[in-house]
Structures are given as structure tokens and as C-alpha cells.
N, C-alpha and C. Protein backbone atom coordinates (compact mmCIF):
# COMPACT_ATOMS: atom_id res chain seq x y z
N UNK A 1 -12.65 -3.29 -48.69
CA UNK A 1 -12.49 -3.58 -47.28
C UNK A 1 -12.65 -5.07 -47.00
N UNK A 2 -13.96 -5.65 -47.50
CA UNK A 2 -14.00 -7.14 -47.38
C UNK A 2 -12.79 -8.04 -48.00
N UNK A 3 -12.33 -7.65 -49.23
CA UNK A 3 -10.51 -7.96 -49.43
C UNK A 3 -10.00 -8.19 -48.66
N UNK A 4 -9.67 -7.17 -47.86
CA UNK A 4 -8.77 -6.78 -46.83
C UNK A 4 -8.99 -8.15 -45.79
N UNK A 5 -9.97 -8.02 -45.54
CA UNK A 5 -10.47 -8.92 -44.17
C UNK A 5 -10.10 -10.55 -44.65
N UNK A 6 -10.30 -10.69 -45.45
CA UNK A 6 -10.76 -11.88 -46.32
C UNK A 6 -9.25 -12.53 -46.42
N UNK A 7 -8.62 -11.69 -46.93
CA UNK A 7 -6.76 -11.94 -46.93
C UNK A 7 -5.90 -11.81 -45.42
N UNK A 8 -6.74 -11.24 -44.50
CA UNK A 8 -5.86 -11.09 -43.19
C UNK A 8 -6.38 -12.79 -42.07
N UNK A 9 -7.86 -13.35 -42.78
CA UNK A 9 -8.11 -14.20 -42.44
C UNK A 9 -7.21 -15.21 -42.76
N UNK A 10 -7.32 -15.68 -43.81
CA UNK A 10 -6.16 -16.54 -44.51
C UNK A 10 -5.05 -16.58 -44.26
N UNK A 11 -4.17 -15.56 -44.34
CA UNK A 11 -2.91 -15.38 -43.42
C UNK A 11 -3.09 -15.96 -41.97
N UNK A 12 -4.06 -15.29 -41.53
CA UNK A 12 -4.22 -15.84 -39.75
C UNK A 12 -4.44 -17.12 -39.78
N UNK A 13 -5.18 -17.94 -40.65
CA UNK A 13 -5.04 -19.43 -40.63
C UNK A 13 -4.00 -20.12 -41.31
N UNK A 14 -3.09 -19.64 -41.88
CA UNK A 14 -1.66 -20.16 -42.26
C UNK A 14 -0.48 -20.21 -41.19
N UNK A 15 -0.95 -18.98 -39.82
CA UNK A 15 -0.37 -19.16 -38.64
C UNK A 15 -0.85 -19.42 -37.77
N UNK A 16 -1.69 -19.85 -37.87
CA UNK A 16 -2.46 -20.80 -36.93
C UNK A 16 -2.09 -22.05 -37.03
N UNK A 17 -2.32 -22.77 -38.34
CA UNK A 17 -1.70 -24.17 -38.83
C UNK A 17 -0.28 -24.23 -38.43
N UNK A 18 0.05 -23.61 -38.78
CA UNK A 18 2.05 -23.73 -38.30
C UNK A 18 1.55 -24.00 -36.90
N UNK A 19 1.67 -23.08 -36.13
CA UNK A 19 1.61 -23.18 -34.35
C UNK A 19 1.10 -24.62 -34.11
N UNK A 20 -0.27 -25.08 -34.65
CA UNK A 20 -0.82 -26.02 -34.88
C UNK A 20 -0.05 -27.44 -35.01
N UNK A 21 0.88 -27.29 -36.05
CA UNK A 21 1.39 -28.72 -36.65
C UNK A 21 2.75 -28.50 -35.63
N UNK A 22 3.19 -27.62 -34.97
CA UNK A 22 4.58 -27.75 -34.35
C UNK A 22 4.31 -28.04 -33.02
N UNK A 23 2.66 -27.53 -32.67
CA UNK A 23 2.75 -28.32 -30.93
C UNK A 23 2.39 -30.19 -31.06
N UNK A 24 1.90 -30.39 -32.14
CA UNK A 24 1.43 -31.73 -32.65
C UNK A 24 2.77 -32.47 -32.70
N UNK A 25 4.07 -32.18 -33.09
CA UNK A 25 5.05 -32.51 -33.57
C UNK A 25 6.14 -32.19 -32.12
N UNK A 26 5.46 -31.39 -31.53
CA UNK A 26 6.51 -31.11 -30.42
C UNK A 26 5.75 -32.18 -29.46
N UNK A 27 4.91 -32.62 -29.24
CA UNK A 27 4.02 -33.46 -28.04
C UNK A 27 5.01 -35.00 -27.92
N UNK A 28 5.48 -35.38 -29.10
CA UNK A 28 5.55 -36.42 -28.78
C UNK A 28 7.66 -36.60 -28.92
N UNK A 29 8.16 -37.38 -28.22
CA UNK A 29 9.38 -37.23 -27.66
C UNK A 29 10.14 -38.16 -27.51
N UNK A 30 11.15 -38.72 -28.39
CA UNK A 30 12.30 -40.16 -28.21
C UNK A 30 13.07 -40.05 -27.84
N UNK A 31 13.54 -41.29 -27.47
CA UNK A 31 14.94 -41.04 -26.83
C UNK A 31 15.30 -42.47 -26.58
N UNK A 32 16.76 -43.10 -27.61
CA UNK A 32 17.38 -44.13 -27.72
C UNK A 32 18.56 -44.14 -26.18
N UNK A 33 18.35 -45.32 -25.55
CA UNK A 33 18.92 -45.68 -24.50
C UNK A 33 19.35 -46.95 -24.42
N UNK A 34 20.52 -47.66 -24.62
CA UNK A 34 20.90 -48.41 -24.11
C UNK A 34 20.69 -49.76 -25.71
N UNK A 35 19.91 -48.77 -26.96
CA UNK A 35 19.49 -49.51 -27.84
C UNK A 35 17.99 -49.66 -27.62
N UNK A 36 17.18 -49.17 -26.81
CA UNK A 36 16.16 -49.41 -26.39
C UNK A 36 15.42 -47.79 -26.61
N UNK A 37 14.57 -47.57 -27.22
CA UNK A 37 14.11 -46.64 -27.64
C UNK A 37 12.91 -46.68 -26.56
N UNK A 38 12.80 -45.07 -26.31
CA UNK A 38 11.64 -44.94 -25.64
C UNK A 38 11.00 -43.50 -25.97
N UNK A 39 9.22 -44.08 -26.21
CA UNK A 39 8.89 -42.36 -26.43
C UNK A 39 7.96 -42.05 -25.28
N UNK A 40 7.55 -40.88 -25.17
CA UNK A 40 7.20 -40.26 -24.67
C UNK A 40 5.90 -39.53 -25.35
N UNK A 41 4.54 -39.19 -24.85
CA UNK A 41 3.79 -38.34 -25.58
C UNK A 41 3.24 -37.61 -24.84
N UNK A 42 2.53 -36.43 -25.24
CA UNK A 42 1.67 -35.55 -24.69
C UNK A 42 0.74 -35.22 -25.54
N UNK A 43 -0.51 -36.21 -24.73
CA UNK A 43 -1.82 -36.01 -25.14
C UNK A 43 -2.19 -34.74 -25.00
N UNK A 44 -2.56 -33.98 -24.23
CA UNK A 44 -2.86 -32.72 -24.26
C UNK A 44 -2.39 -31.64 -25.30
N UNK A 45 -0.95 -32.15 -25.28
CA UNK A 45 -0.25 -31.24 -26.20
C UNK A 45 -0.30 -31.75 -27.29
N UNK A 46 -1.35 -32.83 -28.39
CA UNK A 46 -1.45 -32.82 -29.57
C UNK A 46 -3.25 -32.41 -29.26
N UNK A 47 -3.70 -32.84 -28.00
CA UNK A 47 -5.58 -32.06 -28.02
C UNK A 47 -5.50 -30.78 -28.97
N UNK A 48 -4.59 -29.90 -28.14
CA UNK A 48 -4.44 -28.32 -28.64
C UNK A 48 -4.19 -28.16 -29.67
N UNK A 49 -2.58 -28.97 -30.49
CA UNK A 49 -2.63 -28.97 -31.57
C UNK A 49 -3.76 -29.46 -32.42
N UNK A 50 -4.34 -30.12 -32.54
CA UNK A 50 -5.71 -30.47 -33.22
C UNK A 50 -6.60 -29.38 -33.12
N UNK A 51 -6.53 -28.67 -32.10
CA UNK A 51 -8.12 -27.70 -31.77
C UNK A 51 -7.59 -26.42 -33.01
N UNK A 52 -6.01 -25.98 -32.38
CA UNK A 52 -5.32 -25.38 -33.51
C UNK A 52 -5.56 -25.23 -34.96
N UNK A 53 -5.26 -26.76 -35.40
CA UNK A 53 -5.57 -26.82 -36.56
C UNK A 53 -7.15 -26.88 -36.94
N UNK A 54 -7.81 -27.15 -36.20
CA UNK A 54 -9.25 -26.71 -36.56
C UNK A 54 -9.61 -25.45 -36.65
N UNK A 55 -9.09 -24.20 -35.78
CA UNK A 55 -9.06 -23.46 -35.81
C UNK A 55 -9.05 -22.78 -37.25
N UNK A 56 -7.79 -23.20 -37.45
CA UNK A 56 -6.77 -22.88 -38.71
C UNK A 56 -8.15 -23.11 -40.02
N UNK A 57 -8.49 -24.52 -40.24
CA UNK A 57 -9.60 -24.46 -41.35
C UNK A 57 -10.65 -23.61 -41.21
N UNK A 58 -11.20 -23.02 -40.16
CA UNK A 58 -12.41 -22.63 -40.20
C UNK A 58 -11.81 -21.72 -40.36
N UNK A 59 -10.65 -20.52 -40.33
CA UNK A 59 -10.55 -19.17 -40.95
C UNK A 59 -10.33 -19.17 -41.92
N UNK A 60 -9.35 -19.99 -42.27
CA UNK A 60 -9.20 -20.48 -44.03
C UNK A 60 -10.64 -20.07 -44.72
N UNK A 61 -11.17 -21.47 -44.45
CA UNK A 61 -12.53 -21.07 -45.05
C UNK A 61 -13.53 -19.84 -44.86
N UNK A 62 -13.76 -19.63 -43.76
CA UNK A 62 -14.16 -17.40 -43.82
C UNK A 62 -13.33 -16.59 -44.60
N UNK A 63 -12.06 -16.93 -44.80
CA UNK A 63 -11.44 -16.33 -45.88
C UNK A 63 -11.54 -16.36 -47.13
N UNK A 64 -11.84 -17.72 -47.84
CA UNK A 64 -12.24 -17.80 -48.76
C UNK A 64 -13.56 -17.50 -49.59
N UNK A 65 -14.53 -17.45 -48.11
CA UNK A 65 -16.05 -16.88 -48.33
C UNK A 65 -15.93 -15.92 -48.82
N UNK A 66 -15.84 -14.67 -47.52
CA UNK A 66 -15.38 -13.29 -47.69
C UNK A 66 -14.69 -12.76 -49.09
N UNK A 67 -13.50 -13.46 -49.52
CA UNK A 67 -13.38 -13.09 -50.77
C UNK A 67 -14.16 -13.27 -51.90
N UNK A 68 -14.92 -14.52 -52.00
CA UNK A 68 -15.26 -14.76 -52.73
C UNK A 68 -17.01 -14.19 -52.65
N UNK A 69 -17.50 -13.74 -51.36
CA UNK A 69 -18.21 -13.41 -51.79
C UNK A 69 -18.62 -11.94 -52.27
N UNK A 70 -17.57 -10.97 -52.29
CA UNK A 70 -16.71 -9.82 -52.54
C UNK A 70 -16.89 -9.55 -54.26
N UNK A 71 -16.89 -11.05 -54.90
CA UNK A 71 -16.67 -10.91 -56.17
C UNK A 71 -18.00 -10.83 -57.00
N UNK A 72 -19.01 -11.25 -56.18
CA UNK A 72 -20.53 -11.06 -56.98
C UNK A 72 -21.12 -9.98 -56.84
């Protein structure tokens, strides 16, 4: 059972990280005009991505506990 859990964690932090790295990557925004490049960002929308990816490590790592501590 702790398997189980241990591997559904890990998975859940492999989609967490995705969601994670694509609002990080979606926040910020160019756009060439006239030869004159201009970007655009959204702070907020890389905050989340960051909280995301924190997210993402700390199940990782309960996942890796859980399994591993499964094995002693």
C-alpha cells in the first residue's frame, strides 16, 4: 500500500512541475514592433509558478521517503 502511495506521489509531483514550469514560461510575453522589442511580464504569474514548483519538490521528496521507507 505504502508503494502505491509513494508512486502516486511522485507522479503528482511530475504534474505539478509541468503546470509549474509552463505558468513560469507563460508569465512572461514579447513582442517585436517596429524592430523594437517589447516584453511584458507577470509577476504573479511566475509567484505561482514558483509556489508550484515548490510544491512539486516537496511531493517528490514524500515520495521518495515513503518508498524508501517501505524497503526496511
Amino acid at each position: 500500500m505504502n508503494k502505491v502511495i509513494g508512486a502516486v506521489l511522485i507522479i503528482a509531483s511530475l504534474a505539478i512541475a509541468y503546470i509549474g514550469i509552463t505558468k513560469i514560461s507563460q508569465s512572461t510575453e514579447s513582442v517585436s514592433f517596429l524592430g523594437i522589442k517589447i516584453e511584458a511580464s507577470d509577476n504573479s504569474g511566475k509567484t505561482e509558478g514558483f509556489l508550484f514548483l515548490g510544491l512539486a519538490v516537496a511531493l517528490f521528496a514524500g515520495g521518495i521517503y515513503t518508498l524508501n521507507r517501505t524497503k526496511s
